[in-house]
Protein backbone atom coordinates (compact mmCIF):
# COMPACT_ATOMS: atom_id res chain seq x y z
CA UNK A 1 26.05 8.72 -21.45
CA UNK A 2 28.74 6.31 -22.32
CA UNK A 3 26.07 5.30 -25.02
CA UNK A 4 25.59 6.97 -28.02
CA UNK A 5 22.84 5.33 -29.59
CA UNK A 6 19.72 7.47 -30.17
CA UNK A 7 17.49 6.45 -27.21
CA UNK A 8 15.87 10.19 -25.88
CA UNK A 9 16.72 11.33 -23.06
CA UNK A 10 13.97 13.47 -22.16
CA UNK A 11 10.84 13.24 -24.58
CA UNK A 12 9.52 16.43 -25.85
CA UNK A 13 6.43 15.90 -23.61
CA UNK A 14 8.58 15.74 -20.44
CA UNK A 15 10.90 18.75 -21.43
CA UNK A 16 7.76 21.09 -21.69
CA UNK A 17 6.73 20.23 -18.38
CA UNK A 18 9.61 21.07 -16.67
CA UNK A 19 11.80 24.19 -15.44
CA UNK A 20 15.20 24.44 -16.06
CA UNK A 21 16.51 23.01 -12.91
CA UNK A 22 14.12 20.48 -13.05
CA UNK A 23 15.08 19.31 -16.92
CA UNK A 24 19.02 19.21 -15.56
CA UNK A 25 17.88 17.03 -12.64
CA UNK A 26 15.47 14.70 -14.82
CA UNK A 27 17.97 14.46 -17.41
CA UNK A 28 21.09 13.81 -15.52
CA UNK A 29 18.48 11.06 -14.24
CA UNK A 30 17.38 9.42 -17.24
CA UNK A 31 20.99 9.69 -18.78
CA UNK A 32 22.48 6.81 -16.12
CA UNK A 33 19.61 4.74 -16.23
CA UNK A 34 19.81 4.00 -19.58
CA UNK A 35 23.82 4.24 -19.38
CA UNK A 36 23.25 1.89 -16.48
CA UNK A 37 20.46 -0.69 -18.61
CA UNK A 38 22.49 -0.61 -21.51
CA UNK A 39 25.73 -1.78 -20.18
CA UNK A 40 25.05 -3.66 -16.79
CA UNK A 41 21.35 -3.60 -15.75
CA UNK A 42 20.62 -6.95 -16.80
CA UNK A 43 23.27 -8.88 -14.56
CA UNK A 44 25.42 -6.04 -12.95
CA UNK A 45 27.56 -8.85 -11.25
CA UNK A 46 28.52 -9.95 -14.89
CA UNK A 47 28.36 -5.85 -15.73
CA UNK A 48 25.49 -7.50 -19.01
CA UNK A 49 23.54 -4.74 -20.38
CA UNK A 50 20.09 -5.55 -21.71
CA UNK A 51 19.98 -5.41 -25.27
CA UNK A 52 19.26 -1.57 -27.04
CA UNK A 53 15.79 -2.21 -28.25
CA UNK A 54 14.75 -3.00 -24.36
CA UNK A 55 16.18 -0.04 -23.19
CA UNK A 56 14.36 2.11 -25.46
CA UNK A 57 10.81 1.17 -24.72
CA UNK A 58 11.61 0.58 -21.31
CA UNK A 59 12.96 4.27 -20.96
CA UNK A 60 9.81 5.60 -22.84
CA UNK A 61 7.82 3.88 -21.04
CA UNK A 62 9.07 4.80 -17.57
CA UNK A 63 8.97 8.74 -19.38
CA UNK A 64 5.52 8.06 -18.95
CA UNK A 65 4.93 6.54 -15.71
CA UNK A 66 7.47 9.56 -14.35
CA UNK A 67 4.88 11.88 -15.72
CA UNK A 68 2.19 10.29 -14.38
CA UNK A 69 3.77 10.35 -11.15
CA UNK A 70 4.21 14.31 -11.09
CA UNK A 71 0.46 14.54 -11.40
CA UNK A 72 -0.07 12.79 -8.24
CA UNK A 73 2.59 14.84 -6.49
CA UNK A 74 1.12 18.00 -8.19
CA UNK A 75 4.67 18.93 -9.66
CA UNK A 76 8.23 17.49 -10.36
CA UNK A 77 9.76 15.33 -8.43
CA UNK A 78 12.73 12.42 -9.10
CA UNK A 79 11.36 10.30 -6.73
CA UNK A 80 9.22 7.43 -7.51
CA UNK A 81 8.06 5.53 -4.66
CA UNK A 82 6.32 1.50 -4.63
CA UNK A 83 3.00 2.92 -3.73
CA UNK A 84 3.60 4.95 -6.91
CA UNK A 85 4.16 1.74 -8.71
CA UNK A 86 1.76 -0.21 -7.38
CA UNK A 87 -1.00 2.66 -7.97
CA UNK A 88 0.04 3.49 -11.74
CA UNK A 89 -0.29 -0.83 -12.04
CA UNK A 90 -3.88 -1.03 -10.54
CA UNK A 91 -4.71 1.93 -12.63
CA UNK A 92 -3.36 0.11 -15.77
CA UNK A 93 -4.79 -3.19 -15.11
CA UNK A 94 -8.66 -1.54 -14.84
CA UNK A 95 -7.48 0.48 -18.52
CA UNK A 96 -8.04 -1.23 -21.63
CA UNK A 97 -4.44 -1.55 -22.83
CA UNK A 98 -3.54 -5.23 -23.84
CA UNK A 99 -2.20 -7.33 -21.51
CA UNK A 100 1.28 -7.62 -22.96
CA UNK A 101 1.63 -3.89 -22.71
CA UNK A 102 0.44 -4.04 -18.72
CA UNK A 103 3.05 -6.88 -18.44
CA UNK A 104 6.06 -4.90 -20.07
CA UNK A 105 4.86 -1.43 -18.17
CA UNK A 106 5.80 -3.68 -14.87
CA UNK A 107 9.26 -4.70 -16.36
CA UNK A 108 9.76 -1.64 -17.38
CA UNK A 109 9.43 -0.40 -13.74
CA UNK A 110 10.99 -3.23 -12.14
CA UNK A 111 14.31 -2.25 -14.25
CA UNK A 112 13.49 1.26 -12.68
CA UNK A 113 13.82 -0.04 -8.37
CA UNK A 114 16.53 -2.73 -9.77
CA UNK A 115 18.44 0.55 -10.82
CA UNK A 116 18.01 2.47 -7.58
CA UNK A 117 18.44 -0.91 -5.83
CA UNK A 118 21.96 -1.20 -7.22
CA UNK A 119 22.89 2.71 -7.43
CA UNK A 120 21.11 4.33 -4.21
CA UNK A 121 20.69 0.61 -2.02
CA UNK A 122 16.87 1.59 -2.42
CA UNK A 123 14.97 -1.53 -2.09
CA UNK A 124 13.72 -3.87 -4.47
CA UNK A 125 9.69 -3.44 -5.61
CA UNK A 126 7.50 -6.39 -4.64
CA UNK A 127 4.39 -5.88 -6.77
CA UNK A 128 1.46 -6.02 -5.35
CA UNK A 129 -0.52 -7.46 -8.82
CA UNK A 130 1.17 -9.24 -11.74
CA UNK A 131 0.95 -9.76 -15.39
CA UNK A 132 1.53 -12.71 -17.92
CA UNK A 133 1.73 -10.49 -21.02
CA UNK A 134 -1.76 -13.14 -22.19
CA UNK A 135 -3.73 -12.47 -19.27
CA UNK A 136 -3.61 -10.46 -16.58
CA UNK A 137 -4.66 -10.89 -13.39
CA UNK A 138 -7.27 -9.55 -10.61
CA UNK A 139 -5.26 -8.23 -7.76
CA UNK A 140 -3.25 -10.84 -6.58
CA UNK A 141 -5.81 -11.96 -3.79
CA UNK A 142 -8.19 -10.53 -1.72
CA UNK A 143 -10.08 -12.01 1.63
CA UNK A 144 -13.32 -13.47 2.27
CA UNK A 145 -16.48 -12.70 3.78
CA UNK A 146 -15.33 -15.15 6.85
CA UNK A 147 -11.74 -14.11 6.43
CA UNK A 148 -12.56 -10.42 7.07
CA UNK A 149 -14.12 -11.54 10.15
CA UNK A 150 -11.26 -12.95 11.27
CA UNK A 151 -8.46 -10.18 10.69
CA UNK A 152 -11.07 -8.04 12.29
CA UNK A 153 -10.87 -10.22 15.73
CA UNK A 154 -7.33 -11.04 14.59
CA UNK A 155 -6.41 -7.37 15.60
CA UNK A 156 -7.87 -6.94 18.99
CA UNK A 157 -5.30 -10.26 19.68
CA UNK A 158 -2.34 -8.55 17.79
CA UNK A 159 0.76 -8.27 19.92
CA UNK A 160 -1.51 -8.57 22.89
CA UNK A 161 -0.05 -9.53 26.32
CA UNK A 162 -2.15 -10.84 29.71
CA UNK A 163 -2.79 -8.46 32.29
CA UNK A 164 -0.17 -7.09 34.78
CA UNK A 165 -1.57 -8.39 37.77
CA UNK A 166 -2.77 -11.99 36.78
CA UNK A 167 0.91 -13.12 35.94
CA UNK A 168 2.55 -15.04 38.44
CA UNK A 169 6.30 -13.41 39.37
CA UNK A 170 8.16 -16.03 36.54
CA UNK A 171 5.58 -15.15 34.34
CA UNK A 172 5.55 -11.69 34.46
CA UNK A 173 9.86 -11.93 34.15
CA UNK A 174 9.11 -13.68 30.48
CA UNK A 175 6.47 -10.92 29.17
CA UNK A 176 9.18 -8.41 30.86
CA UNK A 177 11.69 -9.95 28.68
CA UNK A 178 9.30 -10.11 25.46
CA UNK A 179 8.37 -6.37 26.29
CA UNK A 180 11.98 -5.04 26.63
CA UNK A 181 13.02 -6.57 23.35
CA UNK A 182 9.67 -5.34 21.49
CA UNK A 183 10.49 -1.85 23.00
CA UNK A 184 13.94 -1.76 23.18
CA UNK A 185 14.71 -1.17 26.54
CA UNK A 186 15.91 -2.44 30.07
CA UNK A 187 14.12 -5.40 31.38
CA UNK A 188 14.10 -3.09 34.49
CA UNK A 189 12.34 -0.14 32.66
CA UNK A 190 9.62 -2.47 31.90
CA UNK A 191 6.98 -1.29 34.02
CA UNK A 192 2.59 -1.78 34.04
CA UNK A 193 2.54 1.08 31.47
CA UNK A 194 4.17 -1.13 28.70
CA UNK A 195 1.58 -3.97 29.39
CA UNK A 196 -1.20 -1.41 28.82
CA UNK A 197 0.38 -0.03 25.51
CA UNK A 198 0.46 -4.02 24.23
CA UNK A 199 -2.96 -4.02 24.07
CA UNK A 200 -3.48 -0.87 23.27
CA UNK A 201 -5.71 0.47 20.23
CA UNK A 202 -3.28 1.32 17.62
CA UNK A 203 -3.56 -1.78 15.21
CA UNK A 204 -7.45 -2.45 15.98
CA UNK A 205 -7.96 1.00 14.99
CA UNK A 206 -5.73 1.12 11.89
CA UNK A 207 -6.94 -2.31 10.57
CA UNK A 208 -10.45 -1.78 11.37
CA UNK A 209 -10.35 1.74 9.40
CA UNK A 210 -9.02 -0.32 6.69
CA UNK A 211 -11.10 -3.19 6.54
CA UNK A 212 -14.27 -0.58 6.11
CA UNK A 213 -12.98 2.34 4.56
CA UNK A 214 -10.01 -0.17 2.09
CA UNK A 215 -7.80 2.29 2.76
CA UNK A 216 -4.39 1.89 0.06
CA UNK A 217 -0.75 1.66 1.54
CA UNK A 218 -0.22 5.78 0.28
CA UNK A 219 -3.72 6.65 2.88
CA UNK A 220 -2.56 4.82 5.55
CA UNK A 221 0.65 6.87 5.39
CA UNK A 222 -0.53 9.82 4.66
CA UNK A 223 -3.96 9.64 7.51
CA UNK A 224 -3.94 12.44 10.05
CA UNK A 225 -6.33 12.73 13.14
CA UNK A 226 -7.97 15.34 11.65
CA UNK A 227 -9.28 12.44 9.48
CA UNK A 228 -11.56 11.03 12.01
CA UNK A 229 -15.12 11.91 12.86
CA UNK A 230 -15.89 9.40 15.74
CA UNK A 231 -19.36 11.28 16.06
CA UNK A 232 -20.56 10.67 12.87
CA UNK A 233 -19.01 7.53 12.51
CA UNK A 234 -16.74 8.93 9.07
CA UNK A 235 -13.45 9.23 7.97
CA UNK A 236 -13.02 12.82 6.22
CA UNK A 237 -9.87 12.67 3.45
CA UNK A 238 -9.36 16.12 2.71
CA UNK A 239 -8.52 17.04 -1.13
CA UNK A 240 -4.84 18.08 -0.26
CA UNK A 241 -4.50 14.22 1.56
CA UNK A 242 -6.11 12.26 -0.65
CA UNK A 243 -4.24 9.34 -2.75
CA UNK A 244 -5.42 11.17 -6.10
CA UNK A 245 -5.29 15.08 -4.72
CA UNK A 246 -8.11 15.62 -7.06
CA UNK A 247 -11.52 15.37 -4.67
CA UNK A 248 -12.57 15.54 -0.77
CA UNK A 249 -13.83 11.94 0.17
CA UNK A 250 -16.33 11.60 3.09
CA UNK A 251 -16.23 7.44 3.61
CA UNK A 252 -18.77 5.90 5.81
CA UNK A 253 -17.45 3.32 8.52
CA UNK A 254 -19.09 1.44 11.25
CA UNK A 255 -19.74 2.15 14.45
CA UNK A 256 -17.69 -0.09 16.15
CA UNK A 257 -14.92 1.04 14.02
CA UNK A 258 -15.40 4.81 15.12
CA UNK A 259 -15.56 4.20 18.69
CA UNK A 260 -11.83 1.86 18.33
CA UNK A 261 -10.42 4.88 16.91
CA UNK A 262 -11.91 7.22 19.57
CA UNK A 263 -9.92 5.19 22.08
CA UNK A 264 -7.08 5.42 20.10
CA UNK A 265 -6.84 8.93 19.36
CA UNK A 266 -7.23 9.33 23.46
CA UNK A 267 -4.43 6.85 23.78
CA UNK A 268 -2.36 8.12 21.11
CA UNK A 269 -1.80 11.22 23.01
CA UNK A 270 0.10 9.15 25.39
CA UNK A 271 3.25 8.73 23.73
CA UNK A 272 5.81 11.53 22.94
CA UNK A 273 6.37 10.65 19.09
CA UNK A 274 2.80 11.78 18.50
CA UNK A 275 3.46 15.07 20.33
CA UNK A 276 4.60 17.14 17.25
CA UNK A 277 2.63 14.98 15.02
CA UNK A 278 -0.81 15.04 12.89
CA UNK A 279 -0.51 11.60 11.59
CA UNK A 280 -3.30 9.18 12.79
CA UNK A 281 -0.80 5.82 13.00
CA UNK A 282 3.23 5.48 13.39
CA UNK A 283 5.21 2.57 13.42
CA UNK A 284 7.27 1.38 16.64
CA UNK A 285 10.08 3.14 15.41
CA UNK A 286 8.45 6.66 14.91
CA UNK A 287 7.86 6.30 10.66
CA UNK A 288 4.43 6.24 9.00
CA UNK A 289 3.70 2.66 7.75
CA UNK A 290 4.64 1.80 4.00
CA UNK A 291 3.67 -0.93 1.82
CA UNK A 292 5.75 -3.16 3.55
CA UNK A 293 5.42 -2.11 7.55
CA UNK A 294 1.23 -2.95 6.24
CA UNK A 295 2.44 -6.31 4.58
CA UNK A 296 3.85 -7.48 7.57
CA UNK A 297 1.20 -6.67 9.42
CA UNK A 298 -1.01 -8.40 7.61
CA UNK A 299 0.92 -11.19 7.77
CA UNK A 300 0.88 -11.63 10.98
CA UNK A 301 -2.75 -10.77 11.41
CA UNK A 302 -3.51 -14.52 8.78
CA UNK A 303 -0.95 -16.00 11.07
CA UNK A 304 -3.44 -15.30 13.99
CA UNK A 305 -6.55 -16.35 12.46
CA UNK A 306 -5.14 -19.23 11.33
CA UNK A 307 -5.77 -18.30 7.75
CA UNK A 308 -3.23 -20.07 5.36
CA UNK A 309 -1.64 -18.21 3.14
CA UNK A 310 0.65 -20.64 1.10
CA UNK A 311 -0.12 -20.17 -2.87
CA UNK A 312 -1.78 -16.75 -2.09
CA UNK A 313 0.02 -13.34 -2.50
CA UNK A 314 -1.22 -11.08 0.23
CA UNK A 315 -1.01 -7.37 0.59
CA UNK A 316 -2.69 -4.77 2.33
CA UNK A 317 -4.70 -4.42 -1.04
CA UNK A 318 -6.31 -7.50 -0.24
CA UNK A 319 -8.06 -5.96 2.23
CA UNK A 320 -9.27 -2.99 0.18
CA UNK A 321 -9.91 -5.76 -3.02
CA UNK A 322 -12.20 -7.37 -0.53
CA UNK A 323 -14.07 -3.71 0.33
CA UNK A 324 -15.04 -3.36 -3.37
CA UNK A 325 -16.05 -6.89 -4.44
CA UNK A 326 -18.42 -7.00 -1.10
CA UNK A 327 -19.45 -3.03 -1.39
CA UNK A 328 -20.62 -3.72 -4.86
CA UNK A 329 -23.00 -7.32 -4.08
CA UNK A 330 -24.72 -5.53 -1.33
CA UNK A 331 -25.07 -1.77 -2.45
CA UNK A 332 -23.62 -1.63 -6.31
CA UNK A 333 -21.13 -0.05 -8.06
CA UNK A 334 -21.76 3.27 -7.19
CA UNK A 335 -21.88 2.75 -3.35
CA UNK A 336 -18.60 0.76 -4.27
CA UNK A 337 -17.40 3.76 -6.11
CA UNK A 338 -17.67 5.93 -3.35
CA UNK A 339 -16.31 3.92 -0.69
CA UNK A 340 -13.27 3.32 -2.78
CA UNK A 341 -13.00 7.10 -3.62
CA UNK A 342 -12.25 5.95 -7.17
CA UNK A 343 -12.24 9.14 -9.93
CA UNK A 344 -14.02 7.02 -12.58
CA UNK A 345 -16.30 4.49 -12.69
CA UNK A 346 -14.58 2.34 -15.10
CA UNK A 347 -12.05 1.79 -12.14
CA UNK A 348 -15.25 0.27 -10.14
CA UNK A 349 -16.50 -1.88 -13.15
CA UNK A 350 -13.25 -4.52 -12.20
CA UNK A 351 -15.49 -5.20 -8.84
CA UNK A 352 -18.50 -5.89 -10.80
CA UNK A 353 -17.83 -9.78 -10.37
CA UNK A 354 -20.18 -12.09 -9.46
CA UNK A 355 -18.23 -15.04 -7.49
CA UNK A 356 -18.74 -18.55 -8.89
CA UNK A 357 -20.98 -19.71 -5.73
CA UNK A 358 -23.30 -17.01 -6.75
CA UNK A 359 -23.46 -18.22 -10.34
CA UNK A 360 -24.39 -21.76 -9.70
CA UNK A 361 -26.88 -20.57 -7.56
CA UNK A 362 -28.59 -18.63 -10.36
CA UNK A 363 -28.09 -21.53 -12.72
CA UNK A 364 -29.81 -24.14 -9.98
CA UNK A 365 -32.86 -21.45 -9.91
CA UNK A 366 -32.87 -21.52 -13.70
CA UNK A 367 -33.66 -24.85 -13.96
């Protein structure tokens, strides 16, 4: 470090976790980060450090958050991801630490991506939950009864084109056009085969899964087709798979949702990037979906049902937010528990919310 002031490097409780190769690699880590904070992380076009004091909780606290991480992962590793950070933050805001401490925990890890940003062109984190540092907040929005209707039908219409045969030939020369740019090819490749896989059963599948089982970001990424019972109507998460790697998780889902994702495991088997591959869902271009691939999609899912999103900060954990507030009304905590596959049931207690409609009601039948 070009530093010498006394902020550690690697903590005591770091250094006894690690092998030797792994302390060199951790500590050549931490050692520009905090050369980098303390002499141009705060503007690095105007190469302004943030002041010493900063950089010294903000290192100890990412010390612990890097910790925390290697439990997920099971072992050491130097890369921190967003679903990391947005995990470790949900986590936090369901703990009993104040809410100044939540709020400088996500500063502290901001600093962290606006590092890797500026030294590895990683991107930017977007979290998916904020903090004041007076009073935090429930996750930053999550749908309603109605609105989870409508992303539900709001999937069978995404990307969606009409049928091959009831365009008329200037017709069919447009959806050509839109099809070649969505799949990157020829206008003359474009054949009846990429009108079927436009309304195909990818997205109804993956978004249906989600709205009943709430999957997170990480177990959307991480789902595999061994996941799927279609018989039983249940989505298996085996131990080694799981967002937490600590438990198997056997999550009911409905019916309807089982027999979308029997049609699209027959229709997944279609297309060559699935070939070689275990995982349930892959983007267009061949990649597992990430916090933002999900974002987008959701996006463009409100766009369809017409649900406004202006003032509201939507992610894909809206969808599982909405799982647990509605889980635990009808069937209580513990159904909501298990649905959520959450290790404790203080994490469940956040959903234990009556909304403000069902309050006046109880105060009109009080009298």
């Amino acid at each position: 470090m070009s530093n010498n002031l006394d902020i550690p490097v690697v903590p005591p409780s770091s250094e006894e976790r690690l092998s030797e190769r792994e302390l060199i690699d951790y500590r050549s880590l931490r050692e520009s980060l905090i050369d980098w904070s303390l002499n141009i992380g705060k503007n690095p076009d105007r190469a302004e450090g943030y002041a010493y004091d900063t950089v010294r909780a903000r290192a100890n606290r990412l010390d612990i958050f890097y910790r925390w991480v290697w439990d997920q992962e099971d072992g050491y590793t130097a890369t921190v991801t967003h679903e990391h950070a947005d995990e470790y933050m949900r986590e936090l805001a369901y703990g009993d630490s104040s809410d100044t401490h939540k709020a400088n925990v996500q500063k502290a890890i901001k600093m962290l991506f606006k590092w890797r940003h500026h030294q590895h062109g990683d991107d930017l984190w977007d979290p998916d939950m904020s903090f004041s540092g007076r009073t935090s907040t429930q996750p930053r929005d999550f749908l309603t009864r109605e609105e989870r209707t409508q992303i539900r039908e709001a999937a069978l219409e995404y990307g969606s084109t009409p049928h091959y045969k009831s365009l008329d030939p200037e017709q069919r020369r447009e959806w050509k056009a839109y099809l070649a740019q969505r799949y990157e090819k020829p206008i003359r490749a474009v054949g009846k085969d990429d009108f079927a896989r436009a309304n195909g059963f990818k997205i109804p599948s993956l978004v249906w899964a989600s709205l009943d089982a709430g999957l997170r970001p990480i177990e959307v990424e991480r789902a595999t087709v061994q996941w799927v019972d279609v018989e039983n109507s249940l989505l298996r998460i085996p131990q080694e798979e799981s967002s937490k790697n600590r438990d198997n998780w056997t999550v009911s889902i409905q019916e309807r949702t089982a027999r979308m994702l029997g049609e699209w495991l027959d229709e997944r088997g279609l297309y060559p990037k699935y070939r070689n591959s275990d995982e349930l869902w892959l983007t267009r271009e061949g990649n597992p979906y990430g916090s933002s691939a999900l974002k987008y999609v959701l996006n463009r899912l409100c766009e369809i049902a017409g649900i406004p999103t202006e003032n509201r900060q939507m992610s894909w954990y809206a969808i599982r937010h909405s799982v647990g507030t509605y889980m635990a009304r009808e069937e209580g905590l513990a159904a909501a528990q298990s649905q959520l596959r959450h290790k404790s049931e203080l994490t469940t207690m956040k959903y234990d919310n009556a909304p403000v409609e069902d309050r006046r009601d109880a105060l009109d039948r009080m009298g």
